[in-house]
Protein backbone atom coordinates (compact mmCIF):
# COMPACT_ATOMS: atom_id res chain seq x y z
CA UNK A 1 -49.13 -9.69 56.60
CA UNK A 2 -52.76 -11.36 57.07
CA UNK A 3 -54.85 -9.48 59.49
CA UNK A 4 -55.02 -12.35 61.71
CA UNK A 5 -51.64 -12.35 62.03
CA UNK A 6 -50.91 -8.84 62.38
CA UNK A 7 -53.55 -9.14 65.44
CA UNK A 8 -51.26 -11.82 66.76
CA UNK A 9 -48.20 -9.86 66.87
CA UNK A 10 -49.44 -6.35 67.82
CA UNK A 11 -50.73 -8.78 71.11
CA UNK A 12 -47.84 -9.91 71.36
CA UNK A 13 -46.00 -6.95 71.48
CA UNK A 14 -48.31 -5.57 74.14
CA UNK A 15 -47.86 -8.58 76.42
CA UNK A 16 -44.11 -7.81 76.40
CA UNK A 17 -44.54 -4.07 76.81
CA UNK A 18 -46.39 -5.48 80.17
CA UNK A 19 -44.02 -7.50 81.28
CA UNK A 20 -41.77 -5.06 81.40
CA UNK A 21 -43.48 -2.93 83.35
CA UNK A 22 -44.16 -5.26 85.67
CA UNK A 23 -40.29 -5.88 85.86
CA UNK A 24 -39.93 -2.25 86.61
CA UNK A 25 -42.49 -2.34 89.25
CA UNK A 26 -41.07 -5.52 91.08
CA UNK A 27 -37.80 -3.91 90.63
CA UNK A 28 -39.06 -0.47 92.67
CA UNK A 29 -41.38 -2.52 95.33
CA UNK A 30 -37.85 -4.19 96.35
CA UNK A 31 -35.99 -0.77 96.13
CA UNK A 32 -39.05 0.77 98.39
CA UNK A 33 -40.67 -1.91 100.21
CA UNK A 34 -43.82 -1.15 98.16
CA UNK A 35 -46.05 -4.57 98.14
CA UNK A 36 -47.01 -4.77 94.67
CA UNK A 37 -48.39 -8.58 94.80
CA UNK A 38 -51.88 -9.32 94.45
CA UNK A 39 -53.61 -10.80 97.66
CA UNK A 40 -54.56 -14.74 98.05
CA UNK A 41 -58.19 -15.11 98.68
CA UNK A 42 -57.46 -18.14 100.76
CA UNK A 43 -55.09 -16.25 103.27
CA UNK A 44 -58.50 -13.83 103.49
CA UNK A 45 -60.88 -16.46 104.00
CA UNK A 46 -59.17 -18.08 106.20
CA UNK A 47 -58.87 -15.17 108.70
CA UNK A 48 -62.61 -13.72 107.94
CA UNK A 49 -63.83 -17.44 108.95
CA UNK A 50 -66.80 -17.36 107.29
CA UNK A 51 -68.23 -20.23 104.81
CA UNK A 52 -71.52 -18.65 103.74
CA UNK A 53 -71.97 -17.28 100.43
CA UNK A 54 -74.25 -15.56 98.21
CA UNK A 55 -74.34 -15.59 94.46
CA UNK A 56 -75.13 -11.94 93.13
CA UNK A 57 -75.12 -12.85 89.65
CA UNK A 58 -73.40 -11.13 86.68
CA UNK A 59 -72.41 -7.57 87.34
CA UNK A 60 -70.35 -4.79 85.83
CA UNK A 61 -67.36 -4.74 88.35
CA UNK A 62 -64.70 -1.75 88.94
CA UNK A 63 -61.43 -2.94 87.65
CA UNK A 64 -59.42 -1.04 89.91
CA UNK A 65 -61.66 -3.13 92.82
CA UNK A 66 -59.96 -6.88 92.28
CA UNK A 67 -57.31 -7.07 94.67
CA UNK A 68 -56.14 -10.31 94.39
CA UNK A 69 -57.03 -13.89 92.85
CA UNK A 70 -57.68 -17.61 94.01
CA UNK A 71 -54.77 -19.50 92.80
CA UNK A 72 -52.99 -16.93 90.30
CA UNK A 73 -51.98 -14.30 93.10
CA UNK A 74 -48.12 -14.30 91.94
CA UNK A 75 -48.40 -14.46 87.98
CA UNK A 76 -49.56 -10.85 88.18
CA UNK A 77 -49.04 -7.56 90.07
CA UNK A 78 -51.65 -5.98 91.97
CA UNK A 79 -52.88 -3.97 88.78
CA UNK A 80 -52.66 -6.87 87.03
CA UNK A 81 -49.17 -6.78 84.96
CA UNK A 82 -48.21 -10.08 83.58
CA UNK A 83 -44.93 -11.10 85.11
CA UNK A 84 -42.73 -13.46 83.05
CA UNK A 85 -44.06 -16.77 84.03
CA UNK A 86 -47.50 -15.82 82.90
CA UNK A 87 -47.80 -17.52 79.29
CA UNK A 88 -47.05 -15.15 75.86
CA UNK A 89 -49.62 -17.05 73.83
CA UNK A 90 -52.15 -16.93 76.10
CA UNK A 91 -52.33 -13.77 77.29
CA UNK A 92 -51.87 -12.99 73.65
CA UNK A 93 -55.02 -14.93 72.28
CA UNK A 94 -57.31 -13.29 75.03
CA UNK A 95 -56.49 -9.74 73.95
CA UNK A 96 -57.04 -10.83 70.38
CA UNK A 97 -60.11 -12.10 71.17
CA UNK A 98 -61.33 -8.95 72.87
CA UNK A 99 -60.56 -7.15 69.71
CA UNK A 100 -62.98 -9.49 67.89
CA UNK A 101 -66.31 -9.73 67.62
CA UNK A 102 -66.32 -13.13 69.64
CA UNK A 103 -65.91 -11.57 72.64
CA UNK A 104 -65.07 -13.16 75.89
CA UNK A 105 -67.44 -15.10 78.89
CA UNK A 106 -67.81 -12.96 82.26
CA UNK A 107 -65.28 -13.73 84.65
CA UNK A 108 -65.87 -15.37 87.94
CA UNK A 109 -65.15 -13.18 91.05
CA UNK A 110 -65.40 -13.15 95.04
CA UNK A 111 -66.79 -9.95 96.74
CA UNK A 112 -65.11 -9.09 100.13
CA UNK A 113 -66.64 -6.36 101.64
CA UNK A 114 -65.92 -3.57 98.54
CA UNK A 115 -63.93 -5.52 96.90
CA UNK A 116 -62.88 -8.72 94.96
CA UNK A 117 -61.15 -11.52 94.07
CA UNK A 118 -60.72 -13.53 90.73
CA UNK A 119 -62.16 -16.90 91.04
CA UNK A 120 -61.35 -17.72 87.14
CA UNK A 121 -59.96 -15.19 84.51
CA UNK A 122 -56.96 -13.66 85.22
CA UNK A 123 -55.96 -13.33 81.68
CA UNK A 124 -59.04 -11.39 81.15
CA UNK A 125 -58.71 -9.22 83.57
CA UNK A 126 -54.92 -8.83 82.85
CA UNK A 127 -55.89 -7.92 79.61
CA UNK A 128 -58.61 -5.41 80.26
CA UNK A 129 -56.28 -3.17 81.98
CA UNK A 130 -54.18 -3.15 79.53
CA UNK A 131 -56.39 -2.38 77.05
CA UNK A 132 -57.54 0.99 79.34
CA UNK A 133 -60.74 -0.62 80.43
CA UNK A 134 -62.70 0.63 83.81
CA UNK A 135 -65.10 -2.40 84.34
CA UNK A 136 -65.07 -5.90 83.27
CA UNK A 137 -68.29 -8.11 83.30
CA UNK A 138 -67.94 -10.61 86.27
CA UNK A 139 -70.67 -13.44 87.90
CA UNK A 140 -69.68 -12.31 91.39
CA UNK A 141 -70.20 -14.76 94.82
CA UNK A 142 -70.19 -12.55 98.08
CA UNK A 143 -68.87 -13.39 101.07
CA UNK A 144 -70.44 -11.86 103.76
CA UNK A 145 -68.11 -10.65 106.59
CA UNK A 146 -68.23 -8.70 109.91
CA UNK A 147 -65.16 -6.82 109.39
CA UNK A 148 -65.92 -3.98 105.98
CA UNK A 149 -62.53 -4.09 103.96
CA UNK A 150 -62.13 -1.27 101.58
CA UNK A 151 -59.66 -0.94 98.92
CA UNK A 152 -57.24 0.82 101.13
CA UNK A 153 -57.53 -1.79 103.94
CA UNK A 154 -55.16 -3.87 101.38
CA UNK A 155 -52.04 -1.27 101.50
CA UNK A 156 -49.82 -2.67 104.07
CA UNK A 157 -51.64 -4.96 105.49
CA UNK A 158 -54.05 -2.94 107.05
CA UNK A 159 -56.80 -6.05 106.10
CA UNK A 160 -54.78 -8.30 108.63
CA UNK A 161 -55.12 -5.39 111.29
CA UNK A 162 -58.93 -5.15 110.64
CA UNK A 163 -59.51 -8.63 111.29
CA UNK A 164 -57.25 -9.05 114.14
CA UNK A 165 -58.76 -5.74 115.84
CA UNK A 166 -62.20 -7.65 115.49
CA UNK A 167 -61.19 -11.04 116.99
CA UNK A 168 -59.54 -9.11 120.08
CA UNK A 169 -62.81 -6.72 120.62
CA UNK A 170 -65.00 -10.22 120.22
CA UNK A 171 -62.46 -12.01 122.59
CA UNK A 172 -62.00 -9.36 125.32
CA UNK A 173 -65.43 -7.42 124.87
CA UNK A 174 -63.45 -4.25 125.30
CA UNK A 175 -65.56 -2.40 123.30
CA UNK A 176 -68.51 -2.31 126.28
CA UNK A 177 -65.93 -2.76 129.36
CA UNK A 178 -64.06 0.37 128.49
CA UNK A 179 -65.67 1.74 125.47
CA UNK A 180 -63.15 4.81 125.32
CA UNK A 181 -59.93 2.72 124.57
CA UNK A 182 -58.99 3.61 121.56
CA UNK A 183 -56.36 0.47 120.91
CA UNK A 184 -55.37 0.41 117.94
CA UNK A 185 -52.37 -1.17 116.07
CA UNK A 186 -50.25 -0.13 112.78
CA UNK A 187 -48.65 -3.58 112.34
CA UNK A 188 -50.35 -7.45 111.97
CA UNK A 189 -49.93 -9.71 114.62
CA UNK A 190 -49.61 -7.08 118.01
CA UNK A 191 -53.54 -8.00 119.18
CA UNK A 192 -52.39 -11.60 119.59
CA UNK A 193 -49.74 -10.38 121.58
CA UNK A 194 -52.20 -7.96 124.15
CA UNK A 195 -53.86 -11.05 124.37
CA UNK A 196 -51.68 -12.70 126.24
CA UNK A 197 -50.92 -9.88 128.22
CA UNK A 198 -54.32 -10.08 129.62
CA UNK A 199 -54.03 -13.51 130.14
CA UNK A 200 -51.12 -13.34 132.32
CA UNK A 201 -52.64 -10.51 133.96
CA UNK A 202 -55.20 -12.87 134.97
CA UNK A 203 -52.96 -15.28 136.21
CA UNK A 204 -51.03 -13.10 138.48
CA UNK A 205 -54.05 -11.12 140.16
CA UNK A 206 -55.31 -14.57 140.84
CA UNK A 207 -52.25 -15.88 142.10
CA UNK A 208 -52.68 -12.34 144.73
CA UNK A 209 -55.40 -13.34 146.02
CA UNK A 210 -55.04 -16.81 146.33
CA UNK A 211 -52.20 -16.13 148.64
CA UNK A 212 -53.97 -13.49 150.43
CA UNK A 213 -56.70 -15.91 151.51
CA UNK A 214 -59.47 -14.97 149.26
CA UNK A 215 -62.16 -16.64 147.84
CA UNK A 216 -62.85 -14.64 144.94
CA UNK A 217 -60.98 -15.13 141.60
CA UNK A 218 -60.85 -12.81 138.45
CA UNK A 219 -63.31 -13.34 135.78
CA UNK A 220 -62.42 -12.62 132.08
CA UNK A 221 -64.58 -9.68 131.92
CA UNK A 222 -62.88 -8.31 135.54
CA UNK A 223 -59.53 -9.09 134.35
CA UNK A 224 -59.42 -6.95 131.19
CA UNK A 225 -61.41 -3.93 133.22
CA UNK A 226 -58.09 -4.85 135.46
CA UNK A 227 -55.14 -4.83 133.13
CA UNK A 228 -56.86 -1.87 131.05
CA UNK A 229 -57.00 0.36 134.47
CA UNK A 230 -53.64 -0.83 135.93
CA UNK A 231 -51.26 -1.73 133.29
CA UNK A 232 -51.85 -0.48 130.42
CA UNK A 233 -53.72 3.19 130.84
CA UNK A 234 -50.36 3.67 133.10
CA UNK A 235 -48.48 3.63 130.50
CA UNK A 236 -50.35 5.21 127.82
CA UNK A 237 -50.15 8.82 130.55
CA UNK A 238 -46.64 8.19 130.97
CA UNK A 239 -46.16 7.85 126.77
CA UNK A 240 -48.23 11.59 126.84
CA UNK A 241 -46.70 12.63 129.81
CA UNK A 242 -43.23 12.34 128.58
CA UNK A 243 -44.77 13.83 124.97
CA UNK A 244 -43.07 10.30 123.45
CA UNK A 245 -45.95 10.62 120.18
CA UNK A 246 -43.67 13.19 119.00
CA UNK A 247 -41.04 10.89 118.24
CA UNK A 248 -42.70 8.38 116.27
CA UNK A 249 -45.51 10.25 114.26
CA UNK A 250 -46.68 7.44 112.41
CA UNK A 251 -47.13 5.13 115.72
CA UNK A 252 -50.20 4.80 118.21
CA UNK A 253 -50.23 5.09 121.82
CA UNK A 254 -50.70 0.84 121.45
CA UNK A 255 -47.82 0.68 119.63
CA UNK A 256 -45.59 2.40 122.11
CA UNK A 257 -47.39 0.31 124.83
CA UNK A 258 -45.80 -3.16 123.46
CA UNK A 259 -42.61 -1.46 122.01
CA UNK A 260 -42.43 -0.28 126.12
CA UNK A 261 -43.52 -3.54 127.84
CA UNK A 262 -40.49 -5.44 125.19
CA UNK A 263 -38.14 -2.97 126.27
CA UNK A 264 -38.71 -3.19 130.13
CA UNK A 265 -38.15 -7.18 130.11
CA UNK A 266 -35.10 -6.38 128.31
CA UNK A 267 -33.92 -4.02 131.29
CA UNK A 268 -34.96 -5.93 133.71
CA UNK A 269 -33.35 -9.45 132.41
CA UNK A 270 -30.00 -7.67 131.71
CA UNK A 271 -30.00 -5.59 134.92
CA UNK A 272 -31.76 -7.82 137.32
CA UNK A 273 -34.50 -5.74 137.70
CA UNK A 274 -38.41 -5.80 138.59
CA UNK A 275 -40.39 -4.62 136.32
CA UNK A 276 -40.36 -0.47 135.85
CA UNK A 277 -42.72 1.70 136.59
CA UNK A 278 -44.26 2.79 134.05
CA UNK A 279 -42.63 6.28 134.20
CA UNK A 280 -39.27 4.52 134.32
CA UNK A 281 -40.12 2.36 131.05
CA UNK A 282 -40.89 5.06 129.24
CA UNK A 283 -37.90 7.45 130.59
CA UNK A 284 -35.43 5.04 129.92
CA UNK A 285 -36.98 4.07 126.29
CA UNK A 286 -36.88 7.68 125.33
CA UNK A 287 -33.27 7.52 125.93
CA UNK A 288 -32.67 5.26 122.87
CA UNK A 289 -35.79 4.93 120.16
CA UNK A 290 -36.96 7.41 118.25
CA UNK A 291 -38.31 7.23 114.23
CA UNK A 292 -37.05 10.62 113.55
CA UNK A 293 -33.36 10.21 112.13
CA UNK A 294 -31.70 13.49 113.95
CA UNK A 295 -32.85 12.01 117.30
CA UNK A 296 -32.24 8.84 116.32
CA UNK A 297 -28.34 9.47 115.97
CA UNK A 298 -28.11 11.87 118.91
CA UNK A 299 -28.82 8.65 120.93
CA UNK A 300 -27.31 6.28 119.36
CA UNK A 301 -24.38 8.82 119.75
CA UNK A 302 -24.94 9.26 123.59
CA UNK A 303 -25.30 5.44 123.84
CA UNK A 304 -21.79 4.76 122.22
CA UNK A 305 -20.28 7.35 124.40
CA UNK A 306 -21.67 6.21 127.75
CA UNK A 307 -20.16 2.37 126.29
CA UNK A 308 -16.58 3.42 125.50
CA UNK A 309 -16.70 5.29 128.74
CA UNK A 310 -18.04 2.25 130.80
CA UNK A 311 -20.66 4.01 132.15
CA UNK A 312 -23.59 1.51 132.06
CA UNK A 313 -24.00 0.17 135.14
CA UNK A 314 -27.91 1.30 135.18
CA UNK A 315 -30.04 2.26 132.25
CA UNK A 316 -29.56 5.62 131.11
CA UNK A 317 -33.03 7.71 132.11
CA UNK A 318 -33.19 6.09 135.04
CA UNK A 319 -32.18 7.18 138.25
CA UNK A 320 -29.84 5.73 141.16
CA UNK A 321 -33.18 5.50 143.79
CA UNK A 322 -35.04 3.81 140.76
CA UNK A 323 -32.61 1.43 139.95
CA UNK A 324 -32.12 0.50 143.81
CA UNK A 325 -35.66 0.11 144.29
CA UNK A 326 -36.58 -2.02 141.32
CA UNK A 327 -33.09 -4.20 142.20
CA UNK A 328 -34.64 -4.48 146.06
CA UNK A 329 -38.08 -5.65 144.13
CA UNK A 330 -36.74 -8.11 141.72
CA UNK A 331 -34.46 -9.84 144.91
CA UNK A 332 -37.32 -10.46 146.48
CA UNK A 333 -39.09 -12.63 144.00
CA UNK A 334 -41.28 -9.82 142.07
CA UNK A 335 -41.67 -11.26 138.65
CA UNK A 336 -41.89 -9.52 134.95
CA UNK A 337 -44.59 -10.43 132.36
CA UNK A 338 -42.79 -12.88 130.36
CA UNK A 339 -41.52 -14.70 134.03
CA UNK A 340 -44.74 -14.90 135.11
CA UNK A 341 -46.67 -15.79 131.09
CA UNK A 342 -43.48 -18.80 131.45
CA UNK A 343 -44.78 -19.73 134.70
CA UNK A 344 -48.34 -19.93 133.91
CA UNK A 345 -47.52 -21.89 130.53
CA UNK A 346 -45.38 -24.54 132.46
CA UNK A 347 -47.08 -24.67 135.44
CA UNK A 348 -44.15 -23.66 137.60
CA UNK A 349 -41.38 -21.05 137.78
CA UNK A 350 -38.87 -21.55 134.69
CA UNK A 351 -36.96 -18.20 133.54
CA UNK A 352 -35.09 -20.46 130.41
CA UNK A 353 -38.66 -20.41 128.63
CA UNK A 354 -38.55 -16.66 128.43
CA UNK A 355 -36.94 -17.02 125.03
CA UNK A 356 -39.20 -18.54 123.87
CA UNK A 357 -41.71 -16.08 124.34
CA UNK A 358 -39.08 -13.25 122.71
CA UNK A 359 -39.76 -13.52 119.25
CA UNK A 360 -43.59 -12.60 119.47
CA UNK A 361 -42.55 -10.15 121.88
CA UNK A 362 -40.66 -8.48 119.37
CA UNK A 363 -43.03 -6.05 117.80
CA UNK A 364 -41.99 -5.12 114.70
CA UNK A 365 -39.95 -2.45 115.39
CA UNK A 366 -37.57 -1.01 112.46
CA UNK A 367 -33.82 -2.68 111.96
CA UNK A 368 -32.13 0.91 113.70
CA UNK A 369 -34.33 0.41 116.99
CA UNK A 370 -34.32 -3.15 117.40
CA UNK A 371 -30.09 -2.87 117.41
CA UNK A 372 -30.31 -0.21 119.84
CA UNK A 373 -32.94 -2.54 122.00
CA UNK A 374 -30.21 -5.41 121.49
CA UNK A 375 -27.28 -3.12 122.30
């Protein structure tokens, strides 16, 4: 066999070998819920919002660094496996060509805080990898950014959280109003979410003192000092009081906030309620939710028993005075957050939009709790 050809072939061979590994690694990320994709650039730059760039020139860049690509995101995995659709030939003439003396041009790149993107050669890069390289040669563009991504801000979407963290602190100036906070999220799209929160805040105090006679309205600034002193920091003691951290490990005290605030407009819709003190919301969410599987049947077990037994005429955790109280509330016109954000949306009192507000309200909790929250 000529030696061209016996190049050919040995590629060949090593683009299938590929492929089938990344086969096996699509095959686990479904089994595991491992994301094994490569990022788009443009869902990055549109959420950094930035169009300056500088070119850096060529540069020896960390393989292990690229993260994603321009256009080519789903022909590869995120080390850079050829999946099927990626062509044989191709990918086969590149890795002959790096075992020539031709060699191959630098590739074209995007730097992201500390890491990158492929702009143009895929294949190359693809190939590299397989071939046990560390470094390829790259002409790299940066694009300069506010928020600093690292490599492991692109496991599980932690980039998303960065960015959204940022735009809330910009939007809110939390940072400087209460500077000991600590809010932070371990899913995308809950910032959005406090957002609103905020806003409605707003709305209501203002609504307060319009009717008591006053003058003076809430500024932005005054209305997150507001809603971070008197709704959420409530909550946040009762979460510690009630030690609730130890039942979801791997959450923050903001996640528990919104997972709360969802699960008091659920009480209070299906029971007529106002909303709960924040004692009561988190009492009467311990009852059900927990990420730790033993306590996690132990009340979904107690839940099924106090249902065959018709026992729910108030939410278990809660107590008779409690439920009385809150029922006196809601009967005489006290509103909950997603009454009042449909109110302030519309213009005027409407409790049919509150589904519509549901399914952002619905923060990502996993398939066992959100069947015990729709129970």
């Amino acid at each position: 066999m000529p030696a061209t050809q016996a190049v050919q072939y040995e590629s060949l061979e090593k683009y299938r070998r590929n492929v089938g590994k990344a086969q096996i690694a699509d095959l686990m990320a479904k089994i595991t819920g491992a994301n094994v994709d490569l990022v788009s650039y443009d869902e990055v730059a549109r959420r950094i919002k930035t169009r300056q760039q500088i070119e850096m020139g060529t540069q020896m860049v960390p393989l292990d660094k690229i993260v994603g690509s321009v256009g080519r995101y789903r022909d590869f995995t995120r080390t850079f496996l050829p999946r099927p659709g990626v062509n044989p030939e191709r990918w086969a003439r590149v890795d002959a060509v790096m075992h020539s003396l031709e060699g191959y041009p630098p590739i074209e790149v995007y730097k992201v805080g500390d890491v990158y993107f492929v702009r143009d050669g895929n294949h190359r890069v693809s190939v590299a990898r397989a071939n046990g390289l560390t470094h390829i040669e790259a002409y790299v563009t940066e694009i300069p950014t506010e928020v600093p991504l690292q490599m492991e801000d692109f496991e599980r979407d932690q980039w998303i959280i960065k960015i959204e963290r940022s735009e809330f602190l910009k939007e809110t100036g939390l940072d400087e109003i209460r500077p000991e906070h600590g809010i932070e999220f371990t899913e995308p799209g809950r910032y959005q979410i406090l957002l609103r929160h905020i806003q409605v805040h707003q709305y209501l105090r203002n609504l307060d003192l319009e009717r008591a006679g006053s003058e003076h309205r809430l500024s932005w600034d005054e209305a997150v000092a507001s809603w971070y002193d008197n709704i959420y920091l409530p909550v946040v003691d009762a979460i510690h009081r009630h030690k609730l951290l130890e039942s979801f490990p791997n959450r923050t005290e903001a996640d528990l906030y919104l997972w709360i605030a969802f699960h008091r407009e659920q009480l209070a819709r299906q029971y007529e309620l106002a909303p709960l003190s924040p004692d009561a919301a988190v009492s009467t969410f311990a009852e059900f939710h927990s990420e730790r599987p033993f306590e996690l049947a132990v009340r979904t077990l107690k839940f099924g028993l106090r249902k065959a037994l018709g026992d729910l005429d108030k939410p278990l955790g809660m107590s008779d005075a409690e439920f009385s109280e809150s029922r006196a509330r809601h009967a005489a016109g006290e509103r909950t957050l997603f009454e009042a954000e449909s109110e302030a949306q519309s213009g005027k009192p409407d409790n049919d939009n509150v589904d519509d507000i549901q399914p952002d309200a619905d923060v990502g909790v996993s398939d066992a709790e959100t069947l015990q929250m729709t129970a």
